[in-house]
C-alpha atoms as a PDB file:
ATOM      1  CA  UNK A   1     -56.422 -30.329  24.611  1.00  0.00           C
ATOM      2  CA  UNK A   2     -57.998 -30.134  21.147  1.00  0.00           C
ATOM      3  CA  UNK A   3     -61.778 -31.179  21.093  1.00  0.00           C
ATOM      4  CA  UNK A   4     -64.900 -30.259  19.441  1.00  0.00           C
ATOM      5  CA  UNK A   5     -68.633 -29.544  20.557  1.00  0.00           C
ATOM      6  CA  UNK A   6     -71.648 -31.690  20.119  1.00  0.00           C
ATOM      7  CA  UNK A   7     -74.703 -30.489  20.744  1.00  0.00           C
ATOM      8  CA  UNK A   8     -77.896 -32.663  20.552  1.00  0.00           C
ATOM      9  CA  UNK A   9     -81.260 -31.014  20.446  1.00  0.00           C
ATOM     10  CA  UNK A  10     -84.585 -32.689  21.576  1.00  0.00           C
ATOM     11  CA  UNK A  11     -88.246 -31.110  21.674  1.00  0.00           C
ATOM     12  CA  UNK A  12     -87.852 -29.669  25.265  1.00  0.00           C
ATOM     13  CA  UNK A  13     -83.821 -30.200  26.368  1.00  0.00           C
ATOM     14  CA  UNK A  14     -80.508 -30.188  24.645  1.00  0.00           C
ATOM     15  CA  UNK A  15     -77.876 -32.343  25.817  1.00  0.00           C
ATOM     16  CA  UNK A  16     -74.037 -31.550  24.981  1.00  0.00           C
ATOM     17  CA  UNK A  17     -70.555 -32.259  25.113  1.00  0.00           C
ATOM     18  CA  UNK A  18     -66.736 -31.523  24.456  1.00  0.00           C
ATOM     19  CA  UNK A  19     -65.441 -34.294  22.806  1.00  0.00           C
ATOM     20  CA  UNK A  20     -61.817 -35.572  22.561  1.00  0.00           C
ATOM     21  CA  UNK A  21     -59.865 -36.728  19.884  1.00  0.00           C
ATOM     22  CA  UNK A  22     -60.692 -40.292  20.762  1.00  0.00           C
ATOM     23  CA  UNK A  23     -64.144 -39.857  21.745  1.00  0.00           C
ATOM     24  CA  UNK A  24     -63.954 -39.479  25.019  1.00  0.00           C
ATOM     25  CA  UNK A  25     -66.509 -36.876  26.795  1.00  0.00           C
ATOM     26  CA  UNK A  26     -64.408 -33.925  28.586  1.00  0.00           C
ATOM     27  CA  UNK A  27     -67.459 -32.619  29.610  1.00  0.00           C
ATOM     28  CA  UNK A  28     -71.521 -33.175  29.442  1.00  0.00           C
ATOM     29  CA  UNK A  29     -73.813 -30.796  30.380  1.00  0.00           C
ATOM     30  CA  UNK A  30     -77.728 -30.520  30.082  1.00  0.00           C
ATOM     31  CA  UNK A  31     -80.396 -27.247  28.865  1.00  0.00           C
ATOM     32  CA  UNK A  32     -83.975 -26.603  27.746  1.00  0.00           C
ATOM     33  CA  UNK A  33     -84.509 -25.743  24.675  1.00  0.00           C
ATOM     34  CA  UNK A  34     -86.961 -22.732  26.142  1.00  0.00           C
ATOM     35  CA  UNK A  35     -89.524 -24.076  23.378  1.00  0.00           C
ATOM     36  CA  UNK A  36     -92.130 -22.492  25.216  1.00  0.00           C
ATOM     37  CA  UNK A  37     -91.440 -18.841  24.526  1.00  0.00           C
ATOM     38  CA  UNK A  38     -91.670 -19.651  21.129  1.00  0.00           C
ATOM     39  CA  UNK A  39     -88.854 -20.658  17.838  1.00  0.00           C
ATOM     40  CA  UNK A  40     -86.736 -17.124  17.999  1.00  0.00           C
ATOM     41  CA  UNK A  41     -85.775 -18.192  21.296  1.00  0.00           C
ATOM     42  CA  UNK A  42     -85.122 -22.342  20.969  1.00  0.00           C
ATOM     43  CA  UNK A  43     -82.282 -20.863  18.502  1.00  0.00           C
ATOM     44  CA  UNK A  44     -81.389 -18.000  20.803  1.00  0.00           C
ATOM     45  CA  UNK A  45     -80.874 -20.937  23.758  1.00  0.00           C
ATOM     46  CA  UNK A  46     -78.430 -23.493  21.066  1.00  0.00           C
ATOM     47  CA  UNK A  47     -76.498 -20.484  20.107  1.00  0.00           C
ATOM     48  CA  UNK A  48     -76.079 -19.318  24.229  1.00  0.00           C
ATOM     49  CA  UNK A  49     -75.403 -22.971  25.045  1.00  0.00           C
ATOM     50  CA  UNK A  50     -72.867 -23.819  21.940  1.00  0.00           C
ATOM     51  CA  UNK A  51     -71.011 -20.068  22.786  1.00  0.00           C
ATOM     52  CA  UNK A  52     -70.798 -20.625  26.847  1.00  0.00           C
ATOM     53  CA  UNK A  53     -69.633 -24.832  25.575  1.00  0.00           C
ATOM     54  CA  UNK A  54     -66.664 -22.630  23.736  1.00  0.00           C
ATOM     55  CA  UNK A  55     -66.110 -20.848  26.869  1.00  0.00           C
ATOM     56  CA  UNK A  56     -65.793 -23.670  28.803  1.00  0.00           C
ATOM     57  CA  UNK A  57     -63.464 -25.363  27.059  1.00  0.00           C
ATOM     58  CA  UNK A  58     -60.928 -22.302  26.613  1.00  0.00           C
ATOM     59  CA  UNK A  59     -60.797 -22.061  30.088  1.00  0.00           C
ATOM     60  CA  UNK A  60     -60.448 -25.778  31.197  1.00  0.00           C
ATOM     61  CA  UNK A  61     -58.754 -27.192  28.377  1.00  0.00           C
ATOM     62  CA  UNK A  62     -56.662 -24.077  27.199  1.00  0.00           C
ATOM     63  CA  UNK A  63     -58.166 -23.435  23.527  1.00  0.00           C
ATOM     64  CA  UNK A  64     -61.377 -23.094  22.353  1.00  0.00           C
ATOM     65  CA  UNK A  65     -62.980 -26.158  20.338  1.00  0.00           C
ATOM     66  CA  UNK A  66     -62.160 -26.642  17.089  1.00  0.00           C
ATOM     67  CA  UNK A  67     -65.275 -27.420  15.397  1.00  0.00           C
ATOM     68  CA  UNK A  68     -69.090 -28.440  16.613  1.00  0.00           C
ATOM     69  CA  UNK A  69     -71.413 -30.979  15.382  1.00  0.00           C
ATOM     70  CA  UNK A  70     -75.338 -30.579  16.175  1.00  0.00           C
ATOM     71  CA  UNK A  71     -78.348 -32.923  15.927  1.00  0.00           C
ATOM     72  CA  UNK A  72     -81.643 -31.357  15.589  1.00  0.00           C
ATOM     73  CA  UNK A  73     -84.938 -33.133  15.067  1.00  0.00           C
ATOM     74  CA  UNK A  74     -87.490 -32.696  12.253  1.00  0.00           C
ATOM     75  CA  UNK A  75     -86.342 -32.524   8.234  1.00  0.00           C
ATOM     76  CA  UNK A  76     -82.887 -31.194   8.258  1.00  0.00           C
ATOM     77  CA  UNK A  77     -81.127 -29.773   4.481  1.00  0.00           C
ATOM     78  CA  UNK A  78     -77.590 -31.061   5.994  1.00  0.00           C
ATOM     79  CA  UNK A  79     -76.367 -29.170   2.078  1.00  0.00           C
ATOM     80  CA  UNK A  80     -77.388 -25.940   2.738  1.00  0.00           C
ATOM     81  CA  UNK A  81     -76.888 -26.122   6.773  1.00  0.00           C
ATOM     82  CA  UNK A  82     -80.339 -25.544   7.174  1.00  0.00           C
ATOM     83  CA  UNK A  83     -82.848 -26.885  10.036  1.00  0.00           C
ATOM     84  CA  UNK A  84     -85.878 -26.793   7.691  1.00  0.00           C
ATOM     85  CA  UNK A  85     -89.025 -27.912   9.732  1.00  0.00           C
ATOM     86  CA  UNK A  86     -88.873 -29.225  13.540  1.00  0.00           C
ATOM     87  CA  UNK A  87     -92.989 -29.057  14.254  1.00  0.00           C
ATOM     88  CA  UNK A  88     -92.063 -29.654  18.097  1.00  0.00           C
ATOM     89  CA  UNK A  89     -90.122 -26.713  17.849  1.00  0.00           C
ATOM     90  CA  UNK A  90     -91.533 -24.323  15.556  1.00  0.00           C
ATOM     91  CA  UNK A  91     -89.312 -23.269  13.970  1.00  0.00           C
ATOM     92  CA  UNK A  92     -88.882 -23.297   9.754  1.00  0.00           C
ATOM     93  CA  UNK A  93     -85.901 -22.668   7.466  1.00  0.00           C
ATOM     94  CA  UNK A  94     -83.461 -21.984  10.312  1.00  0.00           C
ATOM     95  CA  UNK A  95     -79.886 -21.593   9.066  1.00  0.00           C
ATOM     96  CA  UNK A  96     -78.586 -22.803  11.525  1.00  0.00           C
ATOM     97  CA  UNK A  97     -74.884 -24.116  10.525  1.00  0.00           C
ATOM     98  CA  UNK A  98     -74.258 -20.351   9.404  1.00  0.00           C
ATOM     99  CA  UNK A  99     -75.874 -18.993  12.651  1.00  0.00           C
ATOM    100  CA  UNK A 100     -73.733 -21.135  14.994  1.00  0.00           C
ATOM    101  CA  UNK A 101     -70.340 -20.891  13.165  1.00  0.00           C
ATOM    102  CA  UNK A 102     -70.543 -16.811  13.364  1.00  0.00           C
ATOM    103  CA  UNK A 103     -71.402 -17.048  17.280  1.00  0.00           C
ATOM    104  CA  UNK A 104     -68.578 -19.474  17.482  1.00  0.00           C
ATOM    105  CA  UNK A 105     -66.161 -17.176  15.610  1.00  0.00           C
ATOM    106  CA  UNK A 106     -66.180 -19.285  12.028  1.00  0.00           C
ATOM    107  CA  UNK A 107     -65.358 -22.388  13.290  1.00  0.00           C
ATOM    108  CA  UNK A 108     -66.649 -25.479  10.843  1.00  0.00           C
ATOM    109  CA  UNK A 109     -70.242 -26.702  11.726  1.00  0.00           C
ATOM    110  CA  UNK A 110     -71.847 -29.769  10.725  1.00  0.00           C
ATOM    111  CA  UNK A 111     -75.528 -30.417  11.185  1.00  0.00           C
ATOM    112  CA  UNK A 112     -76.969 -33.582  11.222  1.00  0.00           C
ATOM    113  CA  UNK A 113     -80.387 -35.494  11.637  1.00  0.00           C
ATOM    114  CA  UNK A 114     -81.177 -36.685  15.369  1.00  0.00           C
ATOM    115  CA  UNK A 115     -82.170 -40.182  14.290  1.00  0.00           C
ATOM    116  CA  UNK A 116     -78.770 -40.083  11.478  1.00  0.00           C
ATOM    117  CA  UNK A 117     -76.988 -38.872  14.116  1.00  0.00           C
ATOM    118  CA  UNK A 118     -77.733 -41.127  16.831  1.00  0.00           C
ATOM    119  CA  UNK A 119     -77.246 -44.245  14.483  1.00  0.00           C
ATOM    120  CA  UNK A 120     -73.720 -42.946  13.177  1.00  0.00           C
ATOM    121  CA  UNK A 121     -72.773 -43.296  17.016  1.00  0.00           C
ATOM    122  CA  UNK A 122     -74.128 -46.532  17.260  1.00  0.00           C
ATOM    123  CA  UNK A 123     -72.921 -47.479  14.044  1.00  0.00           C
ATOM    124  CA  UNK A 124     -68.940 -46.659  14.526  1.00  0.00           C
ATOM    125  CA  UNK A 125     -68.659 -47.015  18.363  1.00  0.00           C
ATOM    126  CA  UNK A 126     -71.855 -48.131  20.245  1.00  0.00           C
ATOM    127  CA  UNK A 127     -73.521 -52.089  18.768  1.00  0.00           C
ATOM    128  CA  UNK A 128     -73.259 -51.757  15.142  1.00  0.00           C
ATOM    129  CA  UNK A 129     -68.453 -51.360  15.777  1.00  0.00           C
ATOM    130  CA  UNK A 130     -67.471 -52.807  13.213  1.00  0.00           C
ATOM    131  CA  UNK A 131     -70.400 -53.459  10.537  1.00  0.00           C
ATOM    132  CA  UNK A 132     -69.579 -52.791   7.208  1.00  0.00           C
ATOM    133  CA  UNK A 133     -73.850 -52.435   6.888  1.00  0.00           C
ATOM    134  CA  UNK A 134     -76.097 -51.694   9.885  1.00  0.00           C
ATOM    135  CA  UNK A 135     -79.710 -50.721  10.325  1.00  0.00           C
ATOM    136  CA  UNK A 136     -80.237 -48.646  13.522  1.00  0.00           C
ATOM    137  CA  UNK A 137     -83.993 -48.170  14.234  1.00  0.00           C
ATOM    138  CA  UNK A 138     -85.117 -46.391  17.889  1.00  0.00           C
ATOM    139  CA  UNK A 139     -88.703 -47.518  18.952  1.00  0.00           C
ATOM    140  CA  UNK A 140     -90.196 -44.167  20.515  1.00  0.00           C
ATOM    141  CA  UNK A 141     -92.753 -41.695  20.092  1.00  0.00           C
ATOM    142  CA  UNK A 142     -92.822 -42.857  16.542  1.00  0.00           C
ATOM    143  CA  UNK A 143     -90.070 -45.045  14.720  1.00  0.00           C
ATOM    144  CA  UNK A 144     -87.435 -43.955  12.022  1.00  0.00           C
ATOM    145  CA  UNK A 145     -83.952 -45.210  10.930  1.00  0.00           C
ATOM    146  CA  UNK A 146     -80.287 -45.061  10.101  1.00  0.00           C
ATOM    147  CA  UNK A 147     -78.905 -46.701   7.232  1.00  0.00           C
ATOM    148  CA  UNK A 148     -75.210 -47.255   7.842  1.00  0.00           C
ATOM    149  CA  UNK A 149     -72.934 -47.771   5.170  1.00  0.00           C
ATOM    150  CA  UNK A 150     -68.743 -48.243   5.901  1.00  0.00           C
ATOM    151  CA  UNK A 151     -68.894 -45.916   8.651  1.00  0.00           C
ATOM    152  CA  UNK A 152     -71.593 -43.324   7.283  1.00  0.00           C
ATOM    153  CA  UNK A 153     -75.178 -42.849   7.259  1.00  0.00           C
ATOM    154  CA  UNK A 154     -77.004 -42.215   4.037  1.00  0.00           C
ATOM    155  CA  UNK A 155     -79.373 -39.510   4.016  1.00  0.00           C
ATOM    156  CA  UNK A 156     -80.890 -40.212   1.017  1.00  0.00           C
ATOM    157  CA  UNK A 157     -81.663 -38.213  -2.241  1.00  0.00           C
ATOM    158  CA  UNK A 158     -83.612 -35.481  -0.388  1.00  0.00           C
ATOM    159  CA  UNK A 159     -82.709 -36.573   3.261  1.00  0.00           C
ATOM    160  CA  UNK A 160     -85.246 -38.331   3.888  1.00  0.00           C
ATOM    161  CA  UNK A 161     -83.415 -41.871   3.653  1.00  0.00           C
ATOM    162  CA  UNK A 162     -84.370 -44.866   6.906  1.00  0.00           C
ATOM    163  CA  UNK A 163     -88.080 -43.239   7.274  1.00  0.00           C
ATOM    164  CA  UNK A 164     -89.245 -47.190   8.033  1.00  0.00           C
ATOM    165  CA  UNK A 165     -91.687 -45.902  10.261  1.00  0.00           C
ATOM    166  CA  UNK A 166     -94.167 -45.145   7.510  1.00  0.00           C
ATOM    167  CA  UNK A 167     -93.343 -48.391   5.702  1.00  0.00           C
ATOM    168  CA  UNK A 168     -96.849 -49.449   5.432  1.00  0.00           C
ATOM    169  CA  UNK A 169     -97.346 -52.660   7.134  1.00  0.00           C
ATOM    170  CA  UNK A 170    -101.386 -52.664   7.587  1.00  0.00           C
ATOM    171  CA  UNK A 171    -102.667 -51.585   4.336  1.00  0.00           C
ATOM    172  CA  UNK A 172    -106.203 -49.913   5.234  1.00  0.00           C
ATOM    173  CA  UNK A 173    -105.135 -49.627   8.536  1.00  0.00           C
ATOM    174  CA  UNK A 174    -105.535 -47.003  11.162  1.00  0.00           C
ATOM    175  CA  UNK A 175    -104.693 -43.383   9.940  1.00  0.00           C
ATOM    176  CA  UNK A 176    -101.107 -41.971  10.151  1.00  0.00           C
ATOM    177  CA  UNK A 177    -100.444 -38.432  10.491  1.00  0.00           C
ATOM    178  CA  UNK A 178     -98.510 -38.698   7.185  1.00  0.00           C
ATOM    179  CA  UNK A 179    -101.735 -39.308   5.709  1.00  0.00           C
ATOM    180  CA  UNK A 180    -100.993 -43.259   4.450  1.00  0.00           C
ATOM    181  CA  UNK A 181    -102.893 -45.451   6.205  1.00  0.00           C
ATOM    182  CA  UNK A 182    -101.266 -48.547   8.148  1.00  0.00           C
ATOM    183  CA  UNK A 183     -97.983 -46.884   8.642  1.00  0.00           C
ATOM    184  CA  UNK A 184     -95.619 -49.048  11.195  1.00  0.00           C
ATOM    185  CA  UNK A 185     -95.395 -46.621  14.024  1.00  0.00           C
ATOM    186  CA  UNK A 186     -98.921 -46.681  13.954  1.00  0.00           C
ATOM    187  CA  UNK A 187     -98.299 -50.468  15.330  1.00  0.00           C
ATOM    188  CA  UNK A 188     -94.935 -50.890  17.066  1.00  0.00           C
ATOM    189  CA  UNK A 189     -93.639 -47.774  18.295  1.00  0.00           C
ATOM    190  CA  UNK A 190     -93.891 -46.988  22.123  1.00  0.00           C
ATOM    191  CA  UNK A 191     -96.482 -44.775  21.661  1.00  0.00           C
ATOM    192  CA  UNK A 192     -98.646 -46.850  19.497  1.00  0.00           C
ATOM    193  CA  UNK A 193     -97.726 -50.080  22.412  1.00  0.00           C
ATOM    194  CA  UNK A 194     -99.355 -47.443  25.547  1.00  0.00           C
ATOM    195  CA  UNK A 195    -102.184 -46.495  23.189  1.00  0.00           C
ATOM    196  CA  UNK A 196    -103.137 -49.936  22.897  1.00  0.00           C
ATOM    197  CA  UNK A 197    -102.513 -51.350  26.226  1.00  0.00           C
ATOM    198  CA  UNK A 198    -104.378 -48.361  27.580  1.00  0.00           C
ATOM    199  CA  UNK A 199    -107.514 -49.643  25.503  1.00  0.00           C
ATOM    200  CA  UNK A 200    -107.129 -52.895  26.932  1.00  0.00           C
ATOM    201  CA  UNK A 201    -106.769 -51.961  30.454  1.00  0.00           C
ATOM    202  CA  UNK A 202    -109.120 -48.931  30.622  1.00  0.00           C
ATOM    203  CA  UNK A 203    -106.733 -46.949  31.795  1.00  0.00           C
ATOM    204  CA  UNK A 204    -105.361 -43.713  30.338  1.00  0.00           C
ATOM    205  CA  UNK A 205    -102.381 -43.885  32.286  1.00  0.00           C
ATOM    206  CA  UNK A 206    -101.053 -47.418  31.166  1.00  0.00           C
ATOM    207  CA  UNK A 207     -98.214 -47.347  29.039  1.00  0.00           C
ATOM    208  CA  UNK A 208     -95.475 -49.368  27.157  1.00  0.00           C
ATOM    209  CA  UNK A 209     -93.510 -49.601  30.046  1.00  0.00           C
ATOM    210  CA  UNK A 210     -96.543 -50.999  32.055  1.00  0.00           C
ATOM    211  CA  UNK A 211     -97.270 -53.562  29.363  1.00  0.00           C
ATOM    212  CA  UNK A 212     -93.882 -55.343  29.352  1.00  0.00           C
ATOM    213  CA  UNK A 213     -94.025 -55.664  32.412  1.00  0.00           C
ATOM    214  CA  UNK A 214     -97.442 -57.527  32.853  1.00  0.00           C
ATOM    215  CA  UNK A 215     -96.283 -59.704  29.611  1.00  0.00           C
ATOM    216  CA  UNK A 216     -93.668 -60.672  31.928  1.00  0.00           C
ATOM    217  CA  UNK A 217     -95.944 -60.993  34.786  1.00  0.00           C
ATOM    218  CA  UNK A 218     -97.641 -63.410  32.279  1.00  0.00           C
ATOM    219  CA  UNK A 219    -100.836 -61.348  31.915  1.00  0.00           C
ATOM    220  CA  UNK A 220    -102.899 -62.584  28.555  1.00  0.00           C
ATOM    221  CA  UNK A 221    -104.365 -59.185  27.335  1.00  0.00           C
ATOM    222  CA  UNK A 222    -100.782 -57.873  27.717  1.00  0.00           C
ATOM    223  CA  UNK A 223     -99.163 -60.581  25.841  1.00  0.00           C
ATOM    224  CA  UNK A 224    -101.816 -60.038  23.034  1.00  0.00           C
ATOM    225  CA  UNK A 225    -101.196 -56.447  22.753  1.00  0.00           C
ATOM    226  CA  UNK A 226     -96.995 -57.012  22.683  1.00  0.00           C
ATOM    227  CA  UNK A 227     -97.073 -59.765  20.220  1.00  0.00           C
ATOM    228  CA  UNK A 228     -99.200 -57.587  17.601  1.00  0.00           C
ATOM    229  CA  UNK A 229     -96.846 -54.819  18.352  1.00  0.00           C
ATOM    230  CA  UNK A 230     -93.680 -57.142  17.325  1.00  0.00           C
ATOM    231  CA  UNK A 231     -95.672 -59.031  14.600  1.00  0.00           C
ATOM    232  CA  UNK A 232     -95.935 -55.263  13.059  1.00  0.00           C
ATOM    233  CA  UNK A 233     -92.681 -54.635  13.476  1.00  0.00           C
ATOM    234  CA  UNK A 234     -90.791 -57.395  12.401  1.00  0.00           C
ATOM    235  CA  UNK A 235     -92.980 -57.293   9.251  1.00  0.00           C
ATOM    236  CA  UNK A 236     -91.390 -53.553   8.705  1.00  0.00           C
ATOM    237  CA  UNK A 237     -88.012 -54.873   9.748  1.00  0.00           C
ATOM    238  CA  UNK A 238     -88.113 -57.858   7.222  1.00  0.00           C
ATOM    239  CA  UNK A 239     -88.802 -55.400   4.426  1.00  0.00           C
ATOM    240  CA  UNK A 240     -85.861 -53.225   5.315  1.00  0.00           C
ATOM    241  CA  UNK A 241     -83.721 -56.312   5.486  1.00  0.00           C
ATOM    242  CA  UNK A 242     -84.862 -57.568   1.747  1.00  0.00           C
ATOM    243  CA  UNK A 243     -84.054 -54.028   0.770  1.00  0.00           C
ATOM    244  CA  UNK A 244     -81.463 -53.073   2.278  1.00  0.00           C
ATOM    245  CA  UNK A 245     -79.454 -56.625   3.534  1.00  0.00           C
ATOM    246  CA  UNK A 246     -78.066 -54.943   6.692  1.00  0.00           C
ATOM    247  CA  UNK A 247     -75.456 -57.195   9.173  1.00  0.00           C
ATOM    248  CA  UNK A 248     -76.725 -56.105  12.445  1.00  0.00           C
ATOM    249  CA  UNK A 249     -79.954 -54.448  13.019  1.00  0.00           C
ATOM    250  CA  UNK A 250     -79.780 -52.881  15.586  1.00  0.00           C
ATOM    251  CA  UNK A 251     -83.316 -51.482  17.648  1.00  0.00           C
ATOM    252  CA  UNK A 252     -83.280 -48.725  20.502  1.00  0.00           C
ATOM    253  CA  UNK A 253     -85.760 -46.188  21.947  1.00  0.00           C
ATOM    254  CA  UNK A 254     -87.683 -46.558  24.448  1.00  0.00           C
ATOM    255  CA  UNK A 255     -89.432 -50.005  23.858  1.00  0.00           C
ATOM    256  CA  UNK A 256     -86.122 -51.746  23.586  1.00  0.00           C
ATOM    257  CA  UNK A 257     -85.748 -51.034  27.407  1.00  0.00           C
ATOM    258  CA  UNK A 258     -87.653 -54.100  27.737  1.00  0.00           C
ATOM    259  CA  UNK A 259     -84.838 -56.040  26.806  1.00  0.00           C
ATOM    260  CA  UNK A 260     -85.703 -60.255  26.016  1.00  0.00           C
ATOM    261  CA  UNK A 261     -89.218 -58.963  26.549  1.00  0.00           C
ATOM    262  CA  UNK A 262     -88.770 -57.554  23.380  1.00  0.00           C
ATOM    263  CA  UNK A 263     -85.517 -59.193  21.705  1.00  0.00           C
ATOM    264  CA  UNK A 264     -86.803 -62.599  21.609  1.00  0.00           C
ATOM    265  CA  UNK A 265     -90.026 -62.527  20.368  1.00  0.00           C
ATOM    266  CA  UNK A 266     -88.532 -60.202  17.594  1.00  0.00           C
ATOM    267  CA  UNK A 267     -85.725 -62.256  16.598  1.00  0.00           C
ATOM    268  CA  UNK A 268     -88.573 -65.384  16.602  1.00  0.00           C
ATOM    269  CA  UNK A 269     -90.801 -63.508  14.683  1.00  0.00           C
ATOM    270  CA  UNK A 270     -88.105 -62.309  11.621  1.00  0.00           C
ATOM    271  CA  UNK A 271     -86.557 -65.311  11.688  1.00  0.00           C
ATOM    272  CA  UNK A 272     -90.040 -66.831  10.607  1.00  0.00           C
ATOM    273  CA  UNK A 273     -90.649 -64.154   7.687  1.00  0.00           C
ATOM    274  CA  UNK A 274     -87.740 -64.722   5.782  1.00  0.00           C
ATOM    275  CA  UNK A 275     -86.773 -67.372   3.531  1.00  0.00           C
ATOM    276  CA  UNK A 276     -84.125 -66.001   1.022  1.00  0.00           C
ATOM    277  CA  UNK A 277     -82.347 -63.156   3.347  1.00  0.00           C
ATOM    278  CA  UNK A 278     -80.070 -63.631   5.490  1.00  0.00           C
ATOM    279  CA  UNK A 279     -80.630 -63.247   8.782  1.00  0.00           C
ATOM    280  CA  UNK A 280     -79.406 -60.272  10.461  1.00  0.00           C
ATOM    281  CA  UNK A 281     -77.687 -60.137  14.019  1.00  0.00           C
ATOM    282  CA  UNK A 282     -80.572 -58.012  16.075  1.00  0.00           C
ATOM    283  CA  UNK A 283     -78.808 -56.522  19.095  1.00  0.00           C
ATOM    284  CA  UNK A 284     -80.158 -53.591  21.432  1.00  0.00           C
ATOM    285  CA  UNK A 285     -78.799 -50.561  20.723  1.00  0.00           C
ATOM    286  CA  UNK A 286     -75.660 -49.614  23.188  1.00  0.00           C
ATOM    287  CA  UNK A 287     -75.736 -45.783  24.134  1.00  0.00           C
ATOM    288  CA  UNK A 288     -78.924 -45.089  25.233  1.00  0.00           C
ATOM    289  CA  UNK A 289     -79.806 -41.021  25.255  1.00  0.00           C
ATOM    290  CA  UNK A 290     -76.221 -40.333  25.001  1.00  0.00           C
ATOM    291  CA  UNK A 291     -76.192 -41.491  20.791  1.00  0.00           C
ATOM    292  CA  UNK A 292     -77.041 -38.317  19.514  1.00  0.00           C
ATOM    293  CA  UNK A 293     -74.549 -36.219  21.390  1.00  0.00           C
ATOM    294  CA  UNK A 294     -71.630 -38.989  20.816  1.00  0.00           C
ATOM    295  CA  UNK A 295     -72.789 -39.070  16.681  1.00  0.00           C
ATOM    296  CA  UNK A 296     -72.601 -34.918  16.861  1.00  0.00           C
ATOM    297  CA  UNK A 297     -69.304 -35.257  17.828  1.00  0.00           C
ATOM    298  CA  UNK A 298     -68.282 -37.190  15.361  1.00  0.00           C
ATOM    299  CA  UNK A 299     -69.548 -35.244  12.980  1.00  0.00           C
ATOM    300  CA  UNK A 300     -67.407 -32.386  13.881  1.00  0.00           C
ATOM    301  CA  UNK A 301     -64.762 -34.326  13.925  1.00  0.00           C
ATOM    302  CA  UNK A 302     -64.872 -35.900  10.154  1.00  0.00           C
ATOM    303  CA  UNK A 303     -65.174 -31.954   9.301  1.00  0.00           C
ATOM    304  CA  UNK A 304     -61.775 -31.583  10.886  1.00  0.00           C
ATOM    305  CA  UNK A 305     -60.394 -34.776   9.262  1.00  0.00           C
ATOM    306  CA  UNK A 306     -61.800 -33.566   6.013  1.00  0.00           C
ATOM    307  CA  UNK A 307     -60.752 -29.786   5.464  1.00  0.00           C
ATOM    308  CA  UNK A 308     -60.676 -30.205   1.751  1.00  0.00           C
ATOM    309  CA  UNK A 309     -64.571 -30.342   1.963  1.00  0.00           C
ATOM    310  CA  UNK A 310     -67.257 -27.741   3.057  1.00  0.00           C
ATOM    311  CA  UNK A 311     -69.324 -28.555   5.932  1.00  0.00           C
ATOM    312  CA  UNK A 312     -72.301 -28.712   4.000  1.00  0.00           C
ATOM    313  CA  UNK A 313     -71.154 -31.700   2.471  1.00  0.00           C
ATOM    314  CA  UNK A 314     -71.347 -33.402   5.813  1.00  0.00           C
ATOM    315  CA  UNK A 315     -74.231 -35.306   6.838  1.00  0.00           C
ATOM    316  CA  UNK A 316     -75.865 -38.180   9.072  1.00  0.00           C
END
């Protein structure tokens, strides 16, 4: 059975699959990344876990894969192959496309951004099937996007294309690692949501997933903290919208696990920013963790349904 490899890679595991023709996963499988003694060996521990992925699928499925797709996080040079910075992983200027393709005998390679990656999944087969133009934007640690465009994901001029997460949406606000000031994921990401409903409370341990649930418990210093956390946001996603005049926006990550917790205040709160856009549909996203793994996959598989190109034209 022909089928490819897809391997998404996180700050401390890597998920993967063999992929079908059709999309469908022949087999899923979990690793750490081994981040903890040190870069050499996070790229030692993709290379062992593509190579034994091969091996697997030889034996079960009677030839090896065809081609692989993998996600990594961080700034990614998807032209050159190369895995450029990851700070969670430490590693810089990793050729990685070249590096996986000679442990996988020279099969084609295609590396992608996590976030890209993810939203190509959600994009062709998860909430945005069917969208000429989505915007796919997972609420975690911090916030960043995928522009979809009939069926692709634009990376941008330099690949750095959907950051909306340092869209500044607080001018003068509080300080952003980036070194703006205000920055959206300073306001609405899950992170910045525990931060500030661990203020409230006095209690380090509170987090997002706390909050929503005392908003829906009806608690007032809860509902306080949420409701600046979507006023932030929506003001971020109504200047993506005037920009970039998506169909469906779709929003994952962790915060969207709070489901009309979070979906209809949102929608309320766009809906009163804009007065010339159109409204887009805003929809959770609809693969959870699996995205970036499903998106990898389908990476490898446009390299296969494009031989006439190099895989370092491929992107997400």
């Amino acid at each position: 059975m022909r089928h490819v490899i897809a391997l998404d890679v996180g700050g401390t595991g890597m998920k993967a699959a063999l992929v079908g023709a059709a999309g469908e996963l022949l087999h899923q499988a979990r690793r750490s990344t081994g981040r903890e003694r040190g870069p050499d060996s996070v790229v030692e521990s993709i290379l062992a876990f593509a190579a034994d992925l091969r091996a697997h699928g030889e034996d079960h499925f009677g030839e090896p894969a065809a081609a692989a797709g993998v996600a990594v996080p961080g700034i990614v040079d998807a032209d050159r192959g190369v895995a450029a910075y990851a700070a969670n992983l430490g590693w810089r200027d990793v050729p990685l496309r070249n590096l996986l393709s000679e442990r996988l005998d020279g099969v084609p390679v295609a590396l992608g951004h996590d976030v890209r990656t993810g939203g190509l999944a959600e994009g062709r087969i998860g909430a945005g099937r069917g969208a000429d133009r989505f915007l796919f934007v997972p609420l975690g640690t911090g916030i960043a996007g995928a522009i979809g465009i009939d069926g692709r994901v634009e990376a941008g001029a330099h690949g750095f294309a959907g950051e909306i997460g340092h869209v500044v949406v607080r001018p003068a606000g509080a300080p952003c690692p980036c070194g703006q000031h205000g920055c959206l994921e300073r306001y609405a990401s899950a992170a910045a949501v525990s931060e500030a409903w661990a203020r409230a409370t006095g209690d380090r341990d509170a987090d997002a997933a706390d909050c929503a649930k005392a908003v829906e418990s009806g608690d007032a210093r809860a509902r306080a903290v949420w409701q600046d956390a979507v006023d932030a946001l929506a003001d971020g996603l109504v200047t993506a919208l005037t920009l970039l005049d998506p169909r469906v926006l779709i929003i994952g990550g962790g915060l969207a696990e709070a489901g009309e917790t979070l979906f209809t205040p949102l929608r309320a709160a766009v809906e009163r920013r804009v007065t010339f856009q159109k409204l887009p549909s805003i929809v959770p996203a609809a693969l959870g963790d699996t995205a970036g793994c499903l998106g990898a996959g389908l990476l490898a598989w446009d390299l296969l349904a494009t031989p006439t190109h190099p895989a370092s034209e491929v992107s997400a």
